[in-house]
C-alpha atoms as a PDB file:
ATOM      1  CA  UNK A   1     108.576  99.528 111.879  1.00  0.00           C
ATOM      2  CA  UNK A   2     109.845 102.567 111.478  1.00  0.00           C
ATOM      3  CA  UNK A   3     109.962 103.911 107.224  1.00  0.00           C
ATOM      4  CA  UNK A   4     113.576 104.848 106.667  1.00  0.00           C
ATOM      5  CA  UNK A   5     112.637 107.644 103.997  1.00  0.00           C
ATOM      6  CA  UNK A   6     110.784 109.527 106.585  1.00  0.00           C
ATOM      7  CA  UNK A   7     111.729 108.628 109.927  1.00  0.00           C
ATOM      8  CA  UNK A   8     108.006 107.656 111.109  1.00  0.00           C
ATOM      9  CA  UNK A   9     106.189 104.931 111.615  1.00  0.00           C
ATOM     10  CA  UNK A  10     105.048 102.689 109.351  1.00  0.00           C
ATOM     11  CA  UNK A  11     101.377 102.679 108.872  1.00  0.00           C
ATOM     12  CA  UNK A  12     100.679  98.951 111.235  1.00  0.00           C
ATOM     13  CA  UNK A  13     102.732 100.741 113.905  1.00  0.00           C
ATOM     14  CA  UNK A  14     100.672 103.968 114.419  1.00  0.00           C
ATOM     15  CA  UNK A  15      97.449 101.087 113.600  1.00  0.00           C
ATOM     16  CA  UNK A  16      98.965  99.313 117.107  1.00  0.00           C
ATOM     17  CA  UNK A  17      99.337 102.871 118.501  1.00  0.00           C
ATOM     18  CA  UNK A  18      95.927 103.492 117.878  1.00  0.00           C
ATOM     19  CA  UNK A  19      94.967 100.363 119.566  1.00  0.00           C
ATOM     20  CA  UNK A  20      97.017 102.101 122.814  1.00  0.00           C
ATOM     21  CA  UNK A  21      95.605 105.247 123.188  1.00  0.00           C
ATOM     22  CA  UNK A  22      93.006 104.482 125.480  1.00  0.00           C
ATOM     23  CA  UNK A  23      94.026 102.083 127.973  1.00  0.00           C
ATOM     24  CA  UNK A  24      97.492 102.335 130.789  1.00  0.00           C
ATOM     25  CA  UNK A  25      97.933  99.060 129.247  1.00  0.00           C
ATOM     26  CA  UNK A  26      96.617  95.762 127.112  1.00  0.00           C
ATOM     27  CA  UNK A  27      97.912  92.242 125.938  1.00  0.00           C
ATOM     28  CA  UNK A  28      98.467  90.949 123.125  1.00  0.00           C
ATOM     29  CA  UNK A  29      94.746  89.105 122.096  1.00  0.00           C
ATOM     30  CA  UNK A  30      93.438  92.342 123.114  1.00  0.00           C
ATOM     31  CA  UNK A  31      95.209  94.556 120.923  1.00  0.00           C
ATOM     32  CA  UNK A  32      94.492  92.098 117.839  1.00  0.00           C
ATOM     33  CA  UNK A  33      90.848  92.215 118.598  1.00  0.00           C
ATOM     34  CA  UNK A  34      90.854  96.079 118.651  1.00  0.00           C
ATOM     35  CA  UNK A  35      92.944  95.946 115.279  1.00  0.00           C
ATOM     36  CA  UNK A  36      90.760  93.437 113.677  1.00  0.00           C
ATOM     37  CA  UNK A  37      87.373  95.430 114.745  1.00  0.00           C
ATOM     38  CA  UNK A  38      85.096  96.047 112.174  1.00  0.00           C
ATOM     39  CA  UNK A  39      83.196  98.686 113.523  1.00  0.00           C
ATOM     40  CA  UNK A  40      85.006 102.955 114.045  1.00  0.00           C
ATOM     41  CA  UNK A  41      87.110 101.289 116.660  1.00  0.00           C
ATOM     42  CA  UNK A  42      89.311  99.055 114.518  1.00  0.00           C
ATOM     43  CA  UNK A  43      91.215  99.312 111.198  1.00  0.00           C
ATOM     44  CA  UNK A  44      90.237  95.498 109.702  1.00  0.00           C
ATOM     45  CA  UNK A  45      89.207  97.521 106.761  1.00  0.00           C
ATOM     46  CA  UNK A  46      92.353  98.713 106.000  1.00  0.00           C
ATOM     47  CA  UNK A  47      94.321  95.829 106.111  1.00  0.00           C
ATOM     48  CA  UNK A  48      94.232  92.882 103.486  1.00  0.00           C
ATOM     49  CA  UNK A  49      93.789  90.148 106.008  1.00  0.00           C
ATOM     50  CA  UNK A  50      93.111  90.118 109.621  1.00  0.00           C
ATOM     51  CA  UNK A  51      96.323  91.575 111.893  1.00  0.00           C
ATOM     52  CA  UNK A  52      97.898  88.466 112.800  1.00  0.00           C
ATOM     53  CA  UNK A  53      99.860  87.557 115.852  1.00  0.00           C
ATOM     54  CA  UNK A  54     102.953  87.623 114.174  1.00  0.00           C
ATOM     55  CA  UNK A  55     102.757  91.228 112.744  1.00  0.00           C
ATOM     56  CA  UNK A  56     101.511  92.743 116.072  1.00  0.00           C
ATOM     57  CA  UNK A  57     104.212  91.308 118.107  1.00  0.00           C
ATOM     58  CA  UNK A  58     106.915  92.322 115.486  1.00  0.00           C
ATOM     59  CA  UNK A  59     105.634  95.837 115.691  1.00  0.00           C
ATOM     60  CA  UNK A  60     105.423  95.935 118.982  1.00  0.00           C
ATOM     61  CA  UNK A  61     108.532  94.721 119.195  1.00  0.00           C
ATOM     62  CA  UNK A  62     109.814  97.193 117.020  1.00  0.00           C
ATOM     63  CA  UNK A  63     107.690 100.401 118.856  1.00  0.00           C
ATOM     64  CA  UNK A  64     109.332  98.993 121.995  1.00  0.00           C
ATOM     65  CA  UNK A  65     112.766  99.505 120.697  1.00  0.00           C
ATOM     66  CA  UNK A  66     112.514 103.124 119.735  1.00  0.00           C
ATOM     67  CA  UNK A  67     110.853 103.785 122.920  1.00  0.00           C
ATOM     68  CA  UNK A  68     107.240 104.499 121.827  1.00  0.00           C
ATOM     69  CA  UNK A  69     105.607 101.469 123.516  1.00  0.00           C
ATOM     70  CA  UNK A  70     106.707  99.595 127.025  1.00  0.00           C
ATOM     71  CA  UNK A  71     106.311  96.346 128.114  1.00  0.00           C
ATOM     72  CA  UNK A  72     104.709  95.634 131.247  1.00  0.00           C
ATOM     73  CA  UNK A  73     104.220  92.752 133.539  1.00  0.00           C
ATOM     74  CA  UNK A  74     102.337  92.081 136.500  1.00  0.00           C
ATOM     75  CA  UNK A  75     104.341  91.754 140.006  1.00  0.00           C
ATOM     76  CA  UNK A  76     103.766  89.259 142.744  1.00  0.00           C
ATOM     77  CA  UNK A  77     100.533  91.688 143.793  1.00  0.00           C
ATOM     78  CA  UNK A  78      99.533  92.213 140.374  1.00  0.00           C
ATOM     79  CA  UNK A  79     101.007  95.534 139.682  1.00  0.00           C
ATOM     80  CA  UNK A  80     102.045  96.021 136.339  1.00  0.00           C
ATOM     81  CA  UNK A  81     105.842  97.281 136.312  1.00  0.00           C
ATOM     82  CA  UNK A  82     107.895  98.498 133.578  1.00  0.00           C
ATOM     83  CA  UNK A  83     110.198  95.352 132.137  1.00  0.00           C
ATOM     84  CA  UNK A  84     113.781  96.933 131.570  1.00  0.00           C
ATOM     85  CA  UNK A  85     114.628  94.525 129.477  1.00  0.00           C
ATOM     86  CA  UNK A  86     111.709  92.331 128.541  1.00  0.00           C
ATOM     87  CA  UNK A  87     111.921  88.590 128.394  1.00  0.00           C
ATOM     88  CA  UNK A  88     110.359  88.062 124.439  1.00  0.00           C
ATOM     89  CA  UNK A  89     110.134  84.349 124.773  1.00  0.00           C
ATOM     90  CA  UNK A  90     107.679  83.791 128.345  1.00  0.00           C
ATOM     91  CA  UNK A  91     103.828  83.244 127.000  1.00  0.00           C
ATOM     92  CA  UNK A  92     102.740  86.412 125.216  1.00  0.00           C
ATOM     93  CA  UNK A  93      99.810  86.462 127.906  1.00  0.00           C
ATOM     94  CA  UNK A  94     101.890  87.777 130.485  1.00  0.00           C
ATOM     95  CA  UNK A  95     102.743  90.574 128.871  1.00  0.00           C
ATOM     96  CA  UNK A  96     101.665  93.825 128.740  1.00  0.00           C
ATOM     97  CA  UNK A  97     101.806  97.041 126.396  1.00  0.00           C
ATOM     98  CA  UNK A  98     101.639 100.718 127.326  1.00  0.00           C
ATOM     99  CA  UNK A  99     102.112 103.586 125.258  1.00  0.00           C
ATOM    100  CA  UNK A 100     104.759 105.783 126.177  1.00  0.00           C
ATOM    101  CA  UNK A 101     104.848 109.816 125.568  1.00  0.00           C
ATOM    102  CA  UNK A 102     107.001 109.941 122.579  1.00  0.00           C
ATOM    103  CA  UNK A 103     104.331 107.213 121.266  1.00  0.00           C
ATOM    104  CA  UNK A 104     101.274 109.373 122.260  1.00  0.00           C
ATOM    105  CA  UNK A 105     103.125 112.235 120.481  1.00  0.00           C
ATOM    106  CA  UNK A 106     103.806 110.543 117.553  1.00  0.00           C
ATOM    107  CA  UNK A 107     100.359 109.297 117.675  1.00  0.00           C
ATOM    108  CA  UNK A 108      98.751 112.944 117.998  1.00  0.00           C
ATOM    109  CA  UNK A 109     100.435 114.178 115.153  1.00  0.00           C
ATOM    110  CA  UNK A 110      99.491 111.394 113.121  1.00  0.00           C
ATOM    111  CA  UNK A 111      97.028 111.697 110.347  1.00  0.00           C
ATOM    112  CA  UNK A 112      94.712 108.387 109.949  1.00  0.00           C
ATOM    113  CA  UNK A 113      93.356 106.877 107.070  1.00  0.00           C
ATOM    114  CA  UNK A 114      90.201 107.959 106.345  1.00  0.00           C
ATOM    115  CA  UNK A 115      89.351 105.370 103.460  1.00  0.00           C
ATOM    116  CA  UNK A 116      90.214 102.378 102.099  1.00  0.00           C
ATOM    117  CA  UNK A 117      92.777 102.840  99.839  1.00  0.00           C
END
């Protein structure tokens, strides 16, 4: 989501950002398992609860529409593609997220927590 005083993302988005940066591309389970990691890799700690399903999706939903993330799905020979216009209701499995460069630049000029609050 992006905050409307400032114009950048909200705090889960550049979280799910985070979760991007090292990978062409992940699902869904696999992005909530990097949020909800404990260890320097995730951000559990800085959440109240563990990232849920729900919230992930909706931001991803929401970093797709401003054109910071894109959705990906695999062709007949497995080759992720770029969806257009993705189909939000086909299993979540099938697909997949990317960063794109205005998310990597948003991401490299953001400034992470570096404590619980």
């Amino acid at each position: 989501m992006i905050d409307s005083n400032s114009g950048k993302p909200a705090i889960l988005d550049m979280f799910v950002l985070d979760a991007l940066r090292h990978d062409a591309a992940e699902q869904l389970p696999s992005i909530i398992r990097l949020l909800n990691n404990r260890g320097c890799i995730g951000w559990r700690e800085f959440w109240a609860a563990d990232f849920s399903e729900e919230e992930v999706m909706a931001s991803l939903r929401k970093l797709t529409a401003v054109g910071m993330v894109e959705v990906l799905s695999e062709d007949d020979s497995a080759t992720l593609r770029a969806c257009e216009k993705p189909n939000w209701n086909v299993s979540q499995n099938s697909l997949w997220f990317g960063m794109s460069s205005s998310g990597r630049k948003a991401w490299e000029q953001w400034e992470p927590p570096s404590s619980v609050r």
